[in-house]
Protein backbone atom coordinates (compact mmCIF):
# COMPACT_ATOMS: atom_id res chain seq x y z
CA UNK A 1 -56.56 36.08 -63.34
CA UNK A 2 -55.17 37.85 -60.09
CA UNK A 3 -56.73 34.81 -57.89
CA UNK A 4 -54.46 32.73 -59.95
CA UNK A 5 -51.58 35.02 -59.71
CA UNK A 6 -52.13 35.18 -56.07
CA UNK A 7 -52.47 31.95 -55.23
CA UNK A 8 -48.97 31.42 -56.85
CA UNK A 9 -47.33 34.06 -54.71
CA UNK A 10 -48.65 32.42 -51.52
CA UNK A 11 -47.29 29.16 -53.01
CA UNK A 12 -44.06 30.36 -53.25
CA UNK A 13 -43.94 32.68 -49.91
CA UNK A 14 -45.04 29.20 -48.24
CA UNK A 15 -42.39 27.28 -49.93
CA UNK A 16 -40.03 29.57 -48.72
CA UNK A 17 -41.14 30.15 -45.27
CA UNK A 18 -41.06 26.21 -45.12
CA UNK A 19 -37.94 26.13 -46.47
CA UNK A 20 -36.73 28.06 -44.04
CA UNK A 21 -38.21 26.64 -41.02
CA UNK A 22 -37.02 23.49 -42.01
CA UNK A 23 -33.46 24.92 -42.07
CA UNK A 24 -33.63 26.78 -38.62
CA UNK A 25 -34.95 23.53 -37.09
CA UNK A 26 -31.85 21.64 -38.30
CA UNK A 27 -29.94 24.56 -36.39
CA UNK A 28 -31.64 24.08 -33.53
CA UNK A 29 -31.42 20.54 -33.03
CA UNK A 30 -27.39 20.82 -34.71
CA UNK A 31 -27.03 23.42 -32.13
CA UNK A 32 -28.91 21.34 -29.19
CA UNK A 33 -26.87 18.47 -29.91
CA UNK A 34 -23.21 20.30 -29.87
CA UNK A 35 -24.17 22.28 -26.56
CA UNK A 36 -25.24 18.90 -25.47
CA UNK A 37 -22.01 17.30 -26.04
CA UNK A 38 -19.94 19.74 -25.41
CA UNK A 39 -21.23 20.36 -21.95
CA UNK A 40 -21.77 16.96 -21.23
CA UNK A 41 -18.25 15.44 -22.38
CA UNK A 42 -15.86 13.39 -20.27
CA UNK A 43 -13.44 15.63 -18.87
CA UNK A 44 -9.88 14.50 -18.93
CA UNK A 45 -8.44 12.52 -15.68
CA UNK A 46 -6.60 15.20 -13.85
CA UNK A 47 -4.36 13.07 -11.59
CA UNK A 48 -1.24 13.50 -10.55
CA UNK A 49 1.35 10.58 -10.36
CA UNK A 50 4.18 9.42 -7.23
CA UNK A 51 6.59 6.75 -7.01
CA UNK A 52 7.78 5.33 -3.58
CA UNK A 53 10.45 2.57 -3.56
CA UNK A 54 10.59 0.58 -0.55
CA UNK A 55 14.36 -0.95 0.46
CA UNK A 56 13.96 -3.57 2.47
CA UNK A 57 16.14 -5.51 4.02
CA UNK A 58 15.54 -9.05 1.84
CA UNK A 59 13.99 -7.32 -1.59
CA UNK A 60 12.94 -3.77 -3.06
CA UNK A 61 10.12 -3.15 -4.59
CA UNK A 62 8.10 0.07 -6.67
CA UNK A 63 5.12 1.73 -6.34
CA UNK A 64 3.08 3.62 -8.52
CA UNK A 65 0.67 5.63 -6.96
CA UNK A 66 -2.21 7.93 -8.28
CA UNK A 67 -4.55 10.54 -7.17
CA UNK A 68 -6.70 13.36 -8.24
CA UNK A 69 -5.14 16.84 -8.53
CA UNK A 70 -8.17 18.06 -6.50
CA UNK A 71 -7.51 16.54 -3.02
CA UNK A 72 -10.18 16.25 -0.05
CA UNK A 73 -9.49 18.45 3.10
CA UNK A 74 -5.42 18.96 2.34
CA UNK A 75 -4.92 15.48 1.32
CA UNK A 76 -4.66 13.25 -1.44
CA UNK A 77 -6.78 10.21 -2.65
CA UNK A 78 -4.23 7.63 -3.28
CA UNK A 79 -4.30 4.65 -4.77
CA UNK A 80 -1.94 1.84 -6.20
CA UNK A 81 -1.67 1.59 -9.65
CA UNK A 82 0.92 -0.78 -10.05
CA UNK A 83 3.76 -2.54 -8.33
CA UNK A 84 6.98 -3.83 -9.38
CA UNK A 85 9.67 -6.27 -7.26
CA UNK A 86 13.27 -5.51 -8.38
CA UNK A 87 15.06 -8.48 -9.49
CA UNK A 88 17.67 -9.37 -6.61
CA UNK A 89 18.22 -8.81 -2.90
CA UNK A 90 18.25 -5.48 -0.53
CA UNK A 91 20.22 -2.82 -1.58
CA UNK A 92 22.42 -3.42 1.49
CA UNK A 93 23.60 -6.10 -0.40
CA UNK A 94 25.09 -3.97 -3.27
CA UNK A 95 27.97 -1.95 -0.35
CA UNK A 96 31.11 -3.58 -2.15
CA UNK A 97 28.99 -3.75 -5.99
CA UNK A 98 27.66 -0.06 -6.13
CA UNK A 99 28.46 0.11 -9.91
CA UNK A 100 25.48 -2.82 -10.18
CA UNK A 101 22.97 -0.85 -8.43
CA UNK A 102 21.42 1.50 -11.63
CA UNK A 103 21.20 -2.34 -13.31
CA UNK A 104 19.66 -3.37 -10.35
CA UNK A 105 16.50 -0.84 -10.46
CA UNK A 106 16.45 -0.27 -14.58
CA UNK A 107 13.76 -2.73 -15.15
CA UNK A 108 11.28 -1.12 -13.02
CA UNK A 109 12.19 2.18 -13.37
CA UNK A 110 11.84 1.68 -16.87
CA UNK A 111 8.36 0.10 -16.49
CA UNK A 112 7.18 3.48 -14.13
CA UNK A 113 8.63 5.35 -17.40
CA UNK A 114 6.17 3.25 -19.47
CA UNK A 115 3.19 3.69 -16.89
CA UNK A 116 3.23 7.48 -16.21
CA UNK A 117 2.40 9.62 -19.55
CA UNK A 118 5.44 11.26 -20.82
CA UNK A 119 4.16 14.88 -20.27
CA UNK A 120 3.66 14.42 -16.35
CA UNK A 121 7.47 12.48 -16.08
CA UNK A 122 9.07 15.99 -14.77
CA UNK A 123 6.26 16.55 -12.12
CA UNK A 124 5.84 12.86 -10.62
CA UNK A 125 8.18 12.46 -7.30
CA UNK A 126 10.40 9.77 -6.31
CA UNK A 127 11.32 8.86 -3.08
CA UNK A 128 13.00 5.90 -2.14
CA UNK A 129 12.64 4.62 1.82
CA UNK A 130 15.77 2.24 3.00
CA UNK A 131 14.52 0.18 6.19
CA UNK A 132 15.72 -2.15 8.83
CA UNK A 133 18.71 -3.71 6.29
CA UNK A 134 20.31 -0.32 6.24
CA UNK A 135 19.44 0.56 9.25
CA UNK A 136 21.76 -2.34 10.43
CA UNK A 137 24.19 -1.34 8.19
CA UNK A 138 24.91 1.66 9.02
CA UNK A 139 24.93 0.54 12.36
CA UNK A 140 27.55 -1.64 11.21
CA UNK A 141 29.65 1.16 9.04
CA UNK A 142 27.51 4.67 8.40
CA UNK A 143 30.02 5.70 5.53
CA UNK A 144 28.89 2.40 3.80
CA UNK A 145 25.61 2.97 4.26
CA UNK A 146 25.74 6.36 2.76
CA UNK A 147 27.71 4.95 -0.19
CA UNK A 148 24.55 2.28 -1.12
CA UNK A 149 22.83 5.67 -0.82
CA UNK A 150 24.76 7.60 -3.17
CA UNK A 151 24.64 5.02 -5.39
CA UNK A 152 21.02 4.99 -5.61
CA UNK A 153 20.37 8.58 -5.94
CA UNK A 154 22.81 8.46 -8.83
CA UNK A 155 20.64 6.19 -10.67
CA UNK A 156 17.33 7.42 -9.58
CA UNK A 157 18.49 10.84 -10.73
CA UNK A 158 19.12 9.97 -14.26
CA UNK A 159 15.49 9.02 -15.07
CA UNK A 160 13.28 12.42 -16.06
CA UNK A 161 11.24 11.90 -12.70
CA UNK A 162 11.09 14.69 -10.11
CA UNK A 163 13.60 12.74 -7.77
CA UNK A 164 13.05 13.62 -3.82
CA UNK A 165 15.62 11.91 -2.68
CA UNK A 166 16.76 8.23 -0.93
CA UNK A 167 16.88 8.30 3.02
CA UNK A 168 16.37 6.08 5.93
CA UNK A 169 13.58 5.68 7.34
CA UNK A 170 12.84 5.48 10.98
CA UNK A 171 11.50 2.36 12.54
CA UNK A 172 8.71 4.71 14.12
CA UNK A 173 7.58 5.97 10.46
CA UNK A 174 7.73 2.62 8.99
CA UNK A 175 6.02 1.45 11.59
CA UNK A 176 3.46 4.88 11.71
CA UNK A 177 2.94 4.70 7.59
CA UNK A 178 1.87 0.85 8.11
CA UNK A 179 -0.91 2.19 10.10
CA UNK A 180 -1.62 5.29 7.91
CA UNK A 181 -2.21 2.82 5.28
CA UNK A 182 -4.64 0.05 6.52
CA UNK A 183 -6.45 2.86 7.87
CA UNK A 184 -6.97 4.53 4.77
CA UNK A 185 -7.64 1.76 2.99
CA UNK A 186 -10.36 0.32 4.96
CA UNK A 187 -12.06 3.79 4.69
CA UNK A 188 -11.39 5.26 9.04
CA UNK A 189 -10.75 8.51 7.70
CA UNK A 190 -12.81 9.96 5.18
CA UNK A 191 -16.30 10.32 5.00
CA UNK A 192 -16.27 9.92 1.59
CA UNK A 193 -13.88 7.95 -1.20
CA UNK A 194 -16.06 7.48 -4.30
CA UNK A 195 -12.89 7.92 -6.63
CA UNK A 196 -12.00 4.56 -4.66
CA UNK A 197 -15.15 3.12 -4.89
CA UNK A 198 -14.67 2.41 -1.59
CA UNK A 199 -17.56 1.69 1.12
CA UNK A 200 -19.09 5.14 2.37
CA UNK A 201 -17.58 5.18 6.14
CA UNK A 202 -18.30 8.03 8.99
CA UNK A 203 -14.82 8.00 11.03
CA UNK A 204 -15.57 10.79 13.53
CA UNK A 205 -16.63 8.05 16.15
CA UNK A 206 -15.05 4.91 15.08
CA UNK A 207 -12.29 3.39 16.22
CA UNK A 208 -8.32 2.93 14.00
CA UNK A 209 -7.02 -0.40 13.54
CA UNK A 210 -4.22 -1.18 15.39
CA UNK A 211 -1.13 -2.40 12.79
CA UNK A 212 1.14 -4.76 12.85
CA UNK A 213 4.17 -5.23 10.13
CA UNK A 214 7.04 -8.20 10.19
CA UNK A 215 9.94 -7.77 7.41
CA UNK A 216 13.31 -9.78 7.43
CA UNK A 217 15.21 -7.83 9.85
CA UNK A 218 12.65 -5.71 12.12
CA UNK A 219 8.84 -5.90 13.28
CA UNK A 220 6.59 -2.70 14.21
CA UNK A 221 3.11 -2.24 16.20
CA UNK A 222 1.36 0.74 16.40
CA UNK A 223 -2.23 1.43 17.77
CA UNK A 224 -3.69 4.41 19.36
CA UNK A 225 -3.86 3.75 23.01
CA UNK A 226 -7.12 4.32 24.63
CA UNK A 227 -6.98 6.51 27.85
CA UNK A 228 -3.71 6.21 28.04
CA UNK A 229 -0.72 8.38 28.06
CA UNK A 230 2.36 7.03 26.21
CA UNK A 231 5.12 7.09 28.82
CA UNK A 232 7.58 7.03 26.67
CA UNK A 233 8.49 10.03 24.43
CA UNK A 234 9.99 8.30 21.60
CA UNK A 235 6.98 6.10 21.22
CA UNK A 236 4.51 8.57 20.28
CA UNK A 237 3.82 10.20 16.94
CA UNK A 238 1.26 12.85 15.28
CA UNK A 239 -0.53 12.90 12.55
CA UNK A 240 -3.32 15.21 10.69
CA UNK A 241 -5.31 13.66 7.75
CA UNK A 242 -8.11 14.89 6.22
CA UNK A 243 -8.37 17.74 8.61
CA UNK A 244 -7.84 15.38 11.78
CA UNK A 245 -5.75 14.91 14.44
CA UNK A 246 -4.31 11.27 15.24
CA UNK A 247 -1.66 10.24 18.34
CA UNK A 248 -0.50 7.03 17.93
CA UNK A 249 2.08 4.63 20.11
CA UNK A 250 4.37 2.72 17.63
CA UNK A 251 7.68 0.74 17.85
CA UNK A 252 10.25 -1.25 15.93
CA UNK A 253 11.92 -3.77 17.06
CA UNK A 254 15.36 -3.70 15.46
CA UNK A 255 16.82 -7.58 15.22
CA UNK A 256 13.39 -9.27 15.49
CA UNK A 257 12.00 -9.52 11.95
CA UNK A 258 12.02 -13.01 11.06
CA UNK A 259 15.67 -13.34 9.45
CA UNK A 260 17.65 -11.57 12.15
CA UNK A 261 15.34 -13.44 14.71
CA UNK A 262 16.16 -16.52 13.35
CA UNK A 263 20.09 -16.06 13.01
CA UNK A 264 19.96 -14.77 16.36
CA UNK A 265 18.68 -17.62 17.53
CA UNK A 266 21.33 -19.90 15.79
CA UNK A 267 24.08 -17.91 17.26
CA UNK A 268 22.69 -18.93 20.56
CA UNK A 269 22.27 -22.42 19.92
CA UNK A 270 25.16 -23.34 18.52
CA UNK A 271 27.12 -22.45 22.07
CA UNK A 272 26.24 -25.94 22.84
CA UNK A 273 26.69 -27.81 19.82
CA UNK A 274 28.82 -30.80 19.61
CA UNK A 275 31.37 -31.99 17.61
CA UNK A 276 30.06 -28.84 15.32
CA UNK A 277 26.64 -30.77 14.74
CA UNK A 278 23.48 -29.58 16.30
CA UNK A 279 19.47 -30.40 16.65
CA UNK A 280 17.08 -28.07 16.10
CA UNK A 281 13.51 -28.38 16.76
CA UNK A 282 12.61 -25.12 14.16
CA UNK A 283 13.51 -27.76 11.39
CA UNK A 284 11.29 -30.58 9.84
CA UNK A 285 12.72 -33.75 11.09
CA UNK A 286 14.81 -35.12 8.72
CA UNK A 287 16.11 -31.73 6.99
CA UNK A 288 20.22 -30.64 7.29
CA UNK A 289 22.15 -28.01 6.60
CA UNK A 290 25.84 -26.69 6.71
CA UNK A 291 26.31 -23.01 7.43
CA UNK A 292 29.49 -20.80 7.61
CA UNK A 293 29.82 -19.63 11.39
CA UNK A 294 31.07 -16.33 9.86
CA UNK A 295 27.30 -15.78 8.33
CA UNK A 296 26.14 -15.68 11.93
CA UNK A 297 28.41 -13.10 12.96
CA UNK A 298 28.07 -10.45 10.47
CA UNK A 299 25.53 -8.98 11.48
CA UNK A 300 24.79 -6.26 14.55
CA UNK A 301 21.80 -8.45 16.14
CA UNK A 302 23.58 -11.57 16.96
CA UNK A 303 26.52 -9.13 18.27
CA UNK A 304 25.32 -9.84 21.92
CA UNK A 305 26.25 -13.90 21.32
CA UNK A 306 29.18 -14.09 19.61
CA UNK A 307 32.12 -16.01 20.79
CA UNK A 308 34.79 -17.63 19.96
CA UNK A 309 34.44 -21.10 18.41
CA UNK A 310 36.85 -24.03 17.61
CA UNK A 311 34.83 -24.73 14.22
CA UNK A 312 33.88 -22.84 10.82
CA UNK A 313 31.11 -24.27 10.29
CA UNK A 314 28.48 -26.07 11.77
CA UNK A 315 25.60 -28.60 11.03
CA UNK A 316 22.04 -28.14 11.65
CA UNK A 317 19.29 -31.29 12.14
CA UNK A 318 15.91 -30.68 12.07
CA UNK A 319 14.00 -32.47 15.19
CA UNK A 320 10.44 -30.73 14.14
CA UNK A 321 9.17 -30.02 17.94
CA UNK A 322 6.87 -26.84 18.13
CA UNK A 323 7.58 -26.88 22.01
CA UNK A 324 11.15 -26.70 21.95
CA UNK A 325 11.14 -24.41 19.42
CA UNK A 326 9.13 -22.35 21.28
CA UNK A 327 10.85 -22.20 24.21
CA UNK A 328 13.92 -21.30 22.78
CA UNK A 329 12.61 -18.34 20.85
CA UNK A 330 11.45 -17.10 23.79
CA UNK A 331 14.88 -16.86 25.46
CA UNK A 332 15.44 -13.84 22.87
CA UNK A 333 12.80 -12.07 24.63
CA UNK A 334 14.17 -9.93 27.70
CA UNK A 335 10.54 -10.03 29.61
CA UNK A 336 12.42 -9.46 33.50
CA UNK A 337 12.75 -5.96 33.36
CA UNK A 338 10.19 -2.83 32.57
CA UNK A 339 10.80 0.76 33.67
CA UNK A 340 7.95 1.69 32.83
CA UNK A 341 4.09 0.41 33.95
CA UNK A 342 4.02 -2.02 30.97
CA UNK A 343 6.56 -3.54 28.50
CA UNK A 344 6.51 -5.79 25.91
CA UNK A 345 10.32 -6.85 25.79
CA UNK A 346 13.34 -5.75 26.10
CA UNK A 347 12.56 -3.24 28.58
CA UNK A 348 10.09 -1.27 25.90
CA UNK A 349 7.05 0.11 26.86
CA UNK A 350 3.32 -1.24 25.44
CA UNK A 351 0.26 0.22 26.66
CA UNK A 352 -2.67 -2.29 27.22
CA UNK A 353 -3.86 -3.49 23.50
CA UNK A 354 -6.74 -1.39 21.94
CA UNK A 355 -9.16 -2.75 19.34
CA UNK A 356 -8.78 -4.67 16.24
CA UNK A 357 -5.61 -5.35 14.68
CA UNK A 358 -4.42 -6.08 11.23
CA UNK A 359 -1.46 -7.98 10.20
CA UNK A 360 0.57 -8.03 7.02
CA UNK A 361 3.67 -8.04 5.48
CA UNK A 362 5.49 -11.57 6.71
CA UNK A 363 2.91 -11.57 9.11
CA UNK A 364 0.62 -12.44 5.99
CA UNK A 365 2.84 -14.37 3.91
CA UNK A 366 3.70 -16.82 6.89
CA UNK A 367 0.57 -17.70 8.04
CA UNK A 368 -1.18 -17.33 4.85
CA UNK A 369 1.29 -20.29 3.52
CA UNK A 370 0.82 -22.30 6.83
CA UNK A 371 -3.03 -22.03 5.83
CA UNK A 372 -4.16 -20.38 9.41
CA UNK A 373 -5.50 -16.91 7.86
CA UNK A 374 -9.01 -18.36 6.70
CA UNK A 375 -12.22 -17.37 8.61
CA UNK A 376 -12.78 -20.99 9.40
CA UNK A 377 -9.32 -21.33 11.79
CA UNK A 378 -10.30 -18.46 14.20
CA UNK A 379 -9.68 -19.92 17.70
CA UNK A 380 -5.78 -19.41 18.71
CA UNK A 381 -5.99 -23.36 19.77
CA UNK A 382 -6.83 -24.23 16.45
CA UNK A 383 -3.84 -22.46 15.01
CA UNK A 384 -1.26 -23.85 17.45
CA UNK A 385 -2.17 -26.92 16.16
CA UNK A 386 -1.89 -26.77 12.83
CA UNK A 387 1.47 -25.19 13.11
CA UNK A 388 2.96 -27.78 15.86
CA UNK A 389 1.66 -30.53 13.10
CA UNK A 390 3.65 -28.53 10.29
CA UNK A 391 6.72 -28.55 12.26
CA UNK A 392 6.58 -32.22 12.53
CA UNK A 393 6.17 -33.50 9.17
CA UNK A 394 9.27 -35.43 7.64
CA UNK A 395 11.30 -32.63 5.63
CA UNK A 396 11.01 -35.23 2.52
CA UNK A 397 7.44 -34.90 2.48
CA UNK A 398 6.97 -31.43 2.95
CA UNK A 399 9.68 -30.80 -0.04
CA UNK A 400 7.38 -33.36 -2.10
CA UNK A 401 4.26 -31.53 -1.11
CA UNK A 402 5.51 -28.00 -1.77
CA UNK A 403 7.71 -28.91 -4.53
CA UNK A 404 7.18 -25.24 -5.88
CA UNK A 405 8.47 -23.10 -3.44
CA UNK A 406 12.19 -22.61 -2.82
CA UNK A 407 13.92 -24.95 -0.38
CA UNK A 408 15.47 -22.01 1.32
CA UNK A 409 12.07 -20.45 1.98
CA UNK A 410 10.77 -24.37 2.75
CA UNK A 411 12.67 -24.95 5.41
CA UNK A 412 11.86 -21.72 7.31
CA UNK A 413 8.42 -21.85 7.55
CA UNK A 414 8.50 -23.80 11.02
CA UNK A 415 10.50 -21.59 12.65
CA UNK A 416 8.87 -18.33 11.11
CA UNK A 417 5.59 -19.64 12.19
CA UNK A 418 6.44 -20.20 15.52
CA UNK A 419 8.10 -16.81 15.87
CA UNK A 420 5.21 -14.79 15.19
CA UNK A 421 3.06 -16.54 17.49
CA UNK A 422 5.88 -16.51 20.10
CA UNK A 423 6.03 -12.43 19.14
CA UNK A 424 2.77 -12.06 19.03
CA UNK A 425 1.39 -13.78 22.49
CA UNK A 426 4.59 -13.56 24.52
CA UNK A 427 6.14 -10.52 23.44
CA UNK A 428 2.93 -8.41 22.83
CA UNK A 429 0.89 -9.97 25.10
CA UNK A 430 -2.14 -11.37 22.97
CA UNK A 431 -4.28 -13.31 24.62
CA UNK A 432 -6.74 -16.29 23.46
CA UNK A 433 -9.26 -14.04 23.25
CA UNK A 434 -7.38 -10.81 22.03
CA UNK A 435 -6.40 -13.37 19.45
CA UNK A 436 -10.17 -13.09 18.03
CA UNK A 437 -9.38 -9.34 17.10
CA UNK A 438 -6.28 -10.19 14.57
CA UNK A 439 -7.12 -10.25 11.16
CA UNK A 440 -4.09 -11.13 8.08
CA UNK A 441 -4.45 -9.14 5.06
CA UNK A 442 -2.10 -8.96 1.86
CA UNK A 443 -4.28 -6.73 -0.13
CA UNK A 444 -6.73 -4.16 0.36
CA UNK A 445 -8.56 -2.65 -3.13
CA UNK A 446 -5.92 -3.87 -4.53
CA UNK A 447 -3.49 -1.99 -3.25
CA UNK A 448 -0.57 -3.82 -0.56
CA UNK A 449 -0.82 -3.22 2.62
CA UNK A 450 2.28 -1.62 3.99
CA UNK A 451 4.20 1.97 4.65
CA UNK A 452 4.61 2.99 1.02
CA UNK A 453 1.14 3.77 0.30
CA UNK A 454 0.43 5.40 4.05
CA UNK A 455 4.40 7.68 3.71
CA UNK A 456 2.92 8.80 -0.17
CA UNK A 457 -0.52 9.93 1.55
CA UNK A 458 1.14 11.88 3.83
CA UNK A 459 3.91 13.20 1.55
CA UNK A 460 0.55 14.73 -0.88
CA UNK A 461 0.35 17.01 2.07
CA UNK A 462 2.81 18.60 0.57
CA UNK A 463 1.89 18.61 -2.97
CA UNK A 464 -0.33 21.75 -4.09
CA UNK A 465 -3.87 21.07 -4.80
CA UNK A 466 -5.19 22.46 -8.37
CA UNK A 467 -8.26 23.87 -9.40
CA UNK A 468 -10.76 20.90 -10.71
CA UNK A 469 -11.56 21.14 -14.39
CA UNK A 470 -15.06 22.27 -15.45
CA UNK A 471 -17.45 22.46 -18.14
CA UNK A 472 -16.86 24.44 -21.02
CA UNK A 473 -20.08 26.89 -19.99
CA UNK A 474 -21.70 27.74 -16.95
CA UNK A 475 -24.53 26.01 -15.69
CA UNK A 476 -26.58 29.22 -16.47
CA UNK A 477 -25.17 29.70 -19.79
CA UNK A 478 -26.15 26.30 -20.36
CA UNK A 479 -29.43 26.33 -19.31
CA UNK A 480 -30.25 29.75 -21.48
CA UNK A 481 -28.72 27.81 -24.17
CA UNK A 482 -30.69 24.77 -24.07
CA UNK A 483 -34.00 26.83 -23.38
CA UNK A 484 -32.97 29.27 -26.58
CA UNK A 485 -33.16 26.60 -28.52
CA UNK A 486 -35.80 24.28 -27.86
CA UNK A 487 -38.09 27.52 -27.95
CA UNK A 488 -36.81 27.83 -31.60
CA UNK A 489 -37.20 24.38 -32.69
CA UNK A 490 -40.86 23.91 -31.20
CA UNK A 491 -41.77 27.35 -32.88
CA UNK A 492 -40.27 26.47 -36.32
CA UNK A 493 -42.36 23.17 -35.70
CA UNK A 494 -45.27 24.62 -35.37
CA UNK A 495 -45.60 27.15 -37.77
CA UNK A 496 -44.38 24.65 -40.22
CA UNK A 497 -47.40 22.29 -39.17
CA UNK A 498 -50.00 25.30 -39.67
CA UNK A 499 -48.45 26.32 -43.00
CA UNK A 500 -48.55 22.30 -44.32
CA UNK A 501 -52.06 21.82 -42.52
CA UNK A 502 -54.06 24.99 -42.65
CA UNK A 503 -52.28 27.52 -44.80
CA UNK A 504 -55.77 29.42 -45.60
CA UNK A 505 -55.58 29.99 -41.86
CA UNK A 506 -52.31 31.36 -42.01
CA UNK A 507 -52.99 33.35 -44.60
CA UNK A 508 -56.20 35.07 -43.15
CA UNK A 509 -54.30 35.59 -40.08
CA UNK A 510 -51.49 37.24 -41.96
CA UNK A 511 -53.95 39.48 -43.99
């Protein structure tokens, strides 16, 4: 009778005892999995957010830029996130229409509203950079100027961004943050940009890219010279990124971006037209067009030509001859004089070229649409050619062949293209085999090549760094954690396996 009475209690005790192994293993491997997860969790993105608008003189466009709150050595890992072109022309435009400039930027400001989560809108700056079209302008009248200015910061200021401010920029810091950008981009100075996913560089011994930007109404280069001391002052700026050092020659030339160039030219040659009628070999044969004399003449670049003509307007006709064309570009470079050891034009010093080169802006957009920026048209030969045969296709076929693109924008791709190479080999002194080391980008990683991204990378020097966000638990706390119990969950195991398999043995042992 007391076997039998026994052998139910030890029944029951081994129920129990199973019963509750069985819990304290679903404990353990409940409590496994939640330190697991917990630990192991995506943390949120911790970035921080910056607008930059760039004023040009022809267009104005946004950027949205990104980076983490942690930055590397002092400065931030930017990145594009998106990019918006304002509806309508410079903001130079707007001097007698100020009351149409907040229209003017609404639709992309409102789409930066959309972009950037609501909670970081106080904390993301805004800066706006006017270039060479104010620059003019308030060559032409400052108080105007400022009045375009004060119109934008009105409207900027009534979106819940943390707005910086609208200025003028230099042509040295456009010219500067062009180089700043490529740079950074194509990975010269960090060691490491995984949040890019960018190709692992060392920078300590390679050599910058030397940059080179065309817009409407003024064209930069800037390179750093090697072993050579910038003679002039005014051409040399500093830099320190990512805990180094840079000293870099740069330039702008004021009145040569492609649109000033090109009424500068027209001011010039139409001194010798007749009967108000004129040919001109930057036009496809066949094309004409009337312009207003006054157009000419309202701007500061074409001051140095004007005079006093019997007409109001004038005729152009398109001969299409690359030579000619040419030849009277170059009559807008000043190449006779040079105080210093070298120029380019004008009188302005260049030290000798240095290194590879990268082009972009209208630089890009030109010769990218005169189909000269593949791999397979390297030779500077092949290139002449191909624009000389552009220039002298019948204007009614090339409007039938590009019937997309804007006959305003048509018509002055002969003369553009035979600016740049004009700029490029007379006034900066590229050779045919200098010409090699050119390269014409539009993108890099997606983002645009140009000052914005390269004037917001430096500007991040200025932004704090935080703290990055960690785990929940310390890696110790973890590990004791995860040790704890896994001990707990193999012992429950394996008791519960002796007191299923051999619970005689357990028993004995216990007695």
């Amino acid at each position: 009778m007391e076997d039998i009475k026994d052998s139910s209690v030890k029944r029951f005790c081994s129920r129990n005892i199973l019963v509750i192994l069985g819990f304290s293993s679903i404990m353990a491997v409940t409590a496994l999995i939640a330190v697991g997860l917990t630990q192991n969790k995506a943390l949120p993105e911790n970035v921080k957010y910056g607008i930059v608008l760039d004023a040009g003189s022809s267009h104005t466009s946004l950027y949205i830029y990104k980076w983490p709150a942690e930055k590397e050595n002092d400065t931030g890992v930017v990145r594009q996130m998106e990019e918006c072109k304002v509806k309508g022309p410079g903001i130079s435009e707007y001097v007698n229409k100020k009351t149409e400039i907040h229209n003017y930027l609404t639709e992309c400001m409102e789409r930066a509203r959309e972009a950037i989560p609501s909670s970081q809108h106080h904390e993301t700056p805004v800066y706006l950079g006017a270039t060479a079209g104010m620059r003019l302008l308030r060559l032409q009248n400052k108080e105007q100027a400022d009045s375009v200015l004060s119109g934008v910061t009105k409207s900027l200021s009534n979106y819940p961004f943390d707005f910086q401010g609208a200025r003028i920029i230099t042509g040295q810091e456009e010219g500067a943050y062009g180089w700043i950008t490529i740079n950074y981009l194509l990975g010269k100075f960090t060691q490491k940009l995984s949040w890019l996913s960018l190709i692992q560089r060392k920078s300590d011994n390679q050599e910058t890219f030397g940059a080179l930007d065309l817009g409407g109404a003024s064209t930069q280069i800037t390179f750093v010279p090697q072993n050579q001391t910038i003679e002039s002052p005014d051409n040399a700026l500093q830099f320190r990124l990512y805990g180094k050092d840079y000293s870099v020659y740069t330039h702008s030339f004021l009145c040569y971006g492609k649109d000033q160039a090109l009424l500068q030219k027209l001011a010039k040659d139409i001194q010798v037209a007749r009967n108000g009628t004129f040919k001109d070999p930057c036009f496809h044969p066949g094309y004409k067009k009337v312009m207003n004399v006054s157009v000419l003449y309202k701007t500061p670049c074409t001051k140095r030509f004007k005079t006093t003509l019997p007409l109001q307007q004038f005729e152009i006709q398109g001969s299409g001859d690359y030579q000619q064309c040419r030849a009277s570009i170059l009559e807008l470079f000043n190449t006779s004089e040079c105080p210093y050891s070298r120029c380019a034009f004008n009188g302005i010093f260049l030290p000798p070229l240095q290194g590879d080169f990268r082009a972009f802006s209208a630089f890009y957009f030109v010769m990218n649409f005169l189909n000269v920026t593949s791999e397979k048209v390297s030779s500077l030969e092949k290139v002449i050619e191909m624009v000389e045969n552009f220039c002298s296709r019948p204007w009614q076929e090339i409007k039938t062949s590009f019937a997309r693109v804007k006959e305003r924008y048509l018509s002055e791709y002969c003369f553009s293209g035979t600016y740049i190479l004009a700029l490029l080999l007379e006034g900066y002194h590229f050779t045919a085999d200098s010409w090699e080391h050119i390269q014409f980008i539009g993108k890099i990683q997606d983002s645009d090549a140009g000052w914005t991204l390269g004037y917001m990378l430096n500007l991040t020097n200025m932004i704090p760094a935080e703290q990055p966000l960690s785990a929940p638990l310390s890696h110790a706390t973890y590990v004791f954690l995860m040790v704890l119990f896994s001990l707990i969950l193999v012992a429950a195991v394996v008791i519960g396996l002796l007191l299923f398999h051999k619970p005689s043995y357990f028993w004995k042992e216990m007695v």
